[in-house]
C-alpha atoms as a PDB file:
ATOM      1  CA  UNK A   1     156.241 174.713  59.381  1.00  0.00           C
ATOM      2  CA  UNK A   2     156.050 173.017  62.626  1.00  0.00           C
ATOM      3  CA  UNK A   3     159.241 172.230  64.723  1.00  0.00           C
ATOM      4  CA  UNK A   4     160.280 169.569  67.572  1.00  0.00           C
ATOM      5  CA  UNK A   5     162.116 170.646  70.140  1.00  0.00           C
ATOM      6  CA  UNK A   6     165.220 169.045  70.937  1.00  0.00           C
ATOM      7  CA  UNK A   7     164.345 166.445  73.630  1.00  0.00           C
ATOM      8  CA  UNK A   8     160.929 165.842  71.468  1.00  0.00           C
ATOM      9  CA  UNK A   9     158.753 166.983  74.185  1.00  0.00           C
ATOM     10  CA  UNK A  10     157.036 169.721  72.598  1.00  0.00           C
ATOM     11  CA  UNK A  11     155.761 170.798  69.282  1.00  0.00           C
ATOM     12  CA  UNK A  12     156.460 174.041  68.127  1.00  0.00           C
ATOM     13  CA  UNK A  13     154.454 176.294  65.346  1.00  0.00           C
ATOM     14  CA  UNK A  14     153.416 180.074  64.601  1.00  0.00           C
ATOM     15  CA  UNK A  15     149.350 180.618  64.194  1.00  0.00           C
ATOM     16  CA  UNK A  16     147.418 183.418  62.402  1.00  0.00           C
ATOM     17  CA  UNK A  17     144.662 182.894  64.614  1.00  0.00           C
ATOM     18  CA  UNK A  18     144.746 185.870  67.247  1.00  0.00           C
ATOM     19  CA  UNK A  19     141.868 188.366  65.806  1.00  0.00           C
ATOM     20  CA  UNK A  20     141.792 191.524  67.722  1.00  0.00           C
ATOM     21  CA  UNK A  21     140.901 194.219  65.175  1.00  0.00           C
ATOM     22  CA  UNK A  22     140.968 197.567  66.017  1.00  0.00           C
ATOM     23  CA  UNK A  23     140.140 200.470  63.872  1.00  0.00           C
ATOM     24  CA  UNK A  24     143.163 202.352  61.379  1.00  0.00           C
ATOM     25  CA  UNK A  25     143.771 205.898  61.663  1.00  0.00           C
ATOM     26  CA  UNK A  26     145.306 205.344  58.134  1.00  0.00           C
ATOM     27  CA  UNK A  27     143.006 204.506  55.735  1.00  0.00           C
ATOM     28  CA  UNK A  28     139.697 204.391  57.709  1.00  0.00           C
ATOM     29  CA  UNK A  29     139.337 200.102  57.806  1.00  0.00           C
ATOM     30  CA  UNK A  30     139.347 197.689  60.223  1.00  0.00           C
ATOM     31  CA  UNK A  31     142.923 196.185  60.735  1.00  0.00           C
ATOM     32  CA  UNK A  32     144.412 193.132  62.761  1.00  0.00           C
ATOM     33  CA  UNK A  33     147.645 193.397  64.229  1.00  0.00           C
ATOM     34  CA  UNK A  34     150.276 191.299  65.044  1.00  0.00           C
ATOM     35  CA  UNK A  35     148.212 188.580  64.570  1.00  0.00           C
ATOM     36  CA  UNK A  36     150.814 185.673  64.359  1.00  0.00           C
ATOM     37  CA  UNK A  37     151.065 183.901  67.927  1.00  0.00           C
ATOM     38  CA  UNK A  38     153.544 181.152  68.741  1.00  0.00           C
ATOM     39  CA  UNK A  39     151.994 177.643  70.094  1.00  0.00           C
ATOM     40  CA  UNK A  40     153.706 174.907  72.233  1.00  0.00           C
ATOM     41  CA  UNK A  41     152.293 171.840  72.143  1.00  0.00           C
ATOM     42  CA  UNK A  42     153.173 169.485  74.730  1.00  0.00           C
ATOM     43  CA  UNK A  43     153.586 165.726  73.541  1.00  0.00           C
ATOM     44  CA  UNK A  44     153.242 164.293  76.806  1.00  0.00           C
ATOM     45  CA  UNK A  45     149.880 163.992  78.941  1.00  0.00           C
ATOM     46  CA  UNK A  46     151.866 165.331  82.753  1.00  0.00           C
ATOM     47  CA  UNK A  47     154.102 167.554  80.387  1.00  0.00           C
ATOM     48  CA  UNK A  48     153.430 171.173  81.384  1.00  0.00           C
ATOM     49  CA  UNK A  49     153.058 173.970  78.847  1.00  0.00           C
ATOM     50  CA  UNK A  50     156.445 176.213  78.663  1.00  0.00           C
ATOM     51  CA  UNK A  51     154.019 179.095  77.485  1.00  0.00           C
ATOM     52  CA  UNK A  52     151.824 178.605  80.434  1.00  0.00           C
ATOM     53  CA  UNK A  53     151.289 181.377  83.137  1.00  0.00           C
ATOM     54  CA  UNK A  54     154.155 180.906  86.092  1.00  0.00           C
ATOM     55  CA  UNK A  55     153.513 181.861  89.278  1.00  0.00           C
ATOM     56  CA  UNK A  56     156.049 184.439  90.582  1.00  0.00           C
ATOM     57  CA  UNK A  57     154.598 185.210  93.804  1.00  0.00           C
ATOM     58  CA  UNK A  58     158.086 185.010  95.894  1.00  0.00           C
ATOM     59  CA  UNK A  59     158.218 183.458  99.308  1.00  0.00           C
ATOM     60  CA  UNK A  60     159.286 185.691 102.607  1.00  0.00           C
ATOM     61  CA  UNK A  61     161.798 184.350 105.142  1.00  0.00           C
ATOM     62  CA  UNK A  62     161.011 181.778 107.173  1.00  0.00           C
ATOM     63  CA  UNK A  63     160.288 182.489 110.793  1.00  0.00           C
ATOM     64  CA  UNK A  64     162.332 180.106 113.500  1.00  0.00           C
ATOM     65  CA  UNK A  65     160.839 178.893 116.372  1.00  0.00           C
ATOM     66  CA  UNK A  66     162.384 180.398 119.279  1.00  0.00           C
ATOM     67  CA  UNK A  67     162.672 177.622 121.036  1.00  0.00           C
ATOM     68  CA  UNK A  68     165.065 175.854 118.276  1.00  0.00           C
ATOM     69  CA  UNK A  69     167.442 179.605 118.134  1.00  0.00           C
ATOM     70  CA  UNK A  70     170.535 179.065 119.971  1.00  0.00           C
ATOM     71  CA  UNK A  71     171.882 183.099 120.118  1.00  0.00           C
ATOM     72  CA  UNK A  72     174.685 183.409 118.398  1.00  0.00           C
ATOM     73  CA  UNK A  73     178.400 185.488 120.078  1.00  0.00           C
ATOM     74  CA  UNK A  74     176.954 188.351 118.278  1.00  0.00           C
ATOM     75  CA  UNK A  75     173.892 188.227 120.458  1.00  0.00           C
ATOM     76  CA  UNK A  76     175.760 187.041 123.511  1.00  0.00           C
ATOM     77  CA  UNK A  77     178.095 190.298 123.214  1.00  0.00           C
ATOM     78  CA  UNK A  78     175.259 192.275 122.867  1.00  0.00           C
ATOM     79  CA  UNK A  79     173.587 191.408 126.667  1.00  0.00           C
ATOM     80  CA  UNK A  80     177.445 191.473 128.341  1.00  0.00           C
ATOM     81  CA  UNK A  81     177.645 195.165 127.118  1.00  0.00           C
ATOM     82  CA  UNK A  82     174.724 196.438 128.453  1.00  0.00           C
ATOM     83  CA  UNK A  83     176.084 197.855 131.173  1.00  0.00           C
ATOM     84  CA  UNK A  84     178.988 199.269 130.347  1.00  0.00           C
ATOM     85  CA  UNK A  85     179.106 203.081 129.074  1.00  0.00           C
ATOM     86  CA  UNK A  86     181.409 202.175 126.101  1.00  0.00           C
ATOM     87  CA  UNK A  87     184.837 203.926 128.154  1.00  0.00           C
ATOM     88  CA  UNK A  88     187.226 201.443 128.876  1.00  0.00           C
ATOM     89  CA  UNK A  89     188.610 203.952 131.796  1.00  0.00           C
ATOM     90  CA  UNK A  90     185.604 203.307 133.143  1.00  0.00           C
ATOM     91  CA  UNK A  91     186.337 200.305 135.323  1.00  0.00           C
END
């Protein structure tokens, strides 16, 4: 029995159309398994299908242009103690 889904965008039913037999070590026949798929039919023309393949490739960080980085105190702190041996005696 097909089904609407809430915001009556898409069209919902189950389909015995998905033939893949493969061979029964039962009872020596041909079988065909699971063969009850669920469709989603979009109502709308620009309405993409929620079944359809996403793309989940994720992105890497974004480089900055150096020339836009201000360095932060971390990296200011960093250059001062260069120099010093980490002693405070030192002086």
């Amino acid at each position: 029995m097909p089904v609407f889904d809430p915001d009556g965008k898409y069209l919902y039913f189950l389909s015995d159309r998905s033939f893949t037999p493969s061979y029964s070590d039962m009872d020596g026949t041909w079988i065909y398994a699971n063969s009850t798929q669920v469709v989603a039919v979009p109502l709308l023309k620009d309405m993409p299908s929620p079944l359809a393949p996403r793309d989940d490739e994720e992105k890497g960080p974004q480089i900055e242009d150096k020339a836009r980085r201000v360095p932060g105190k971390e990296a200011q702190g960093l250059s001062e103690d260069r120099g010093r041996s980490g002693n405070e005696e030192d002086g």
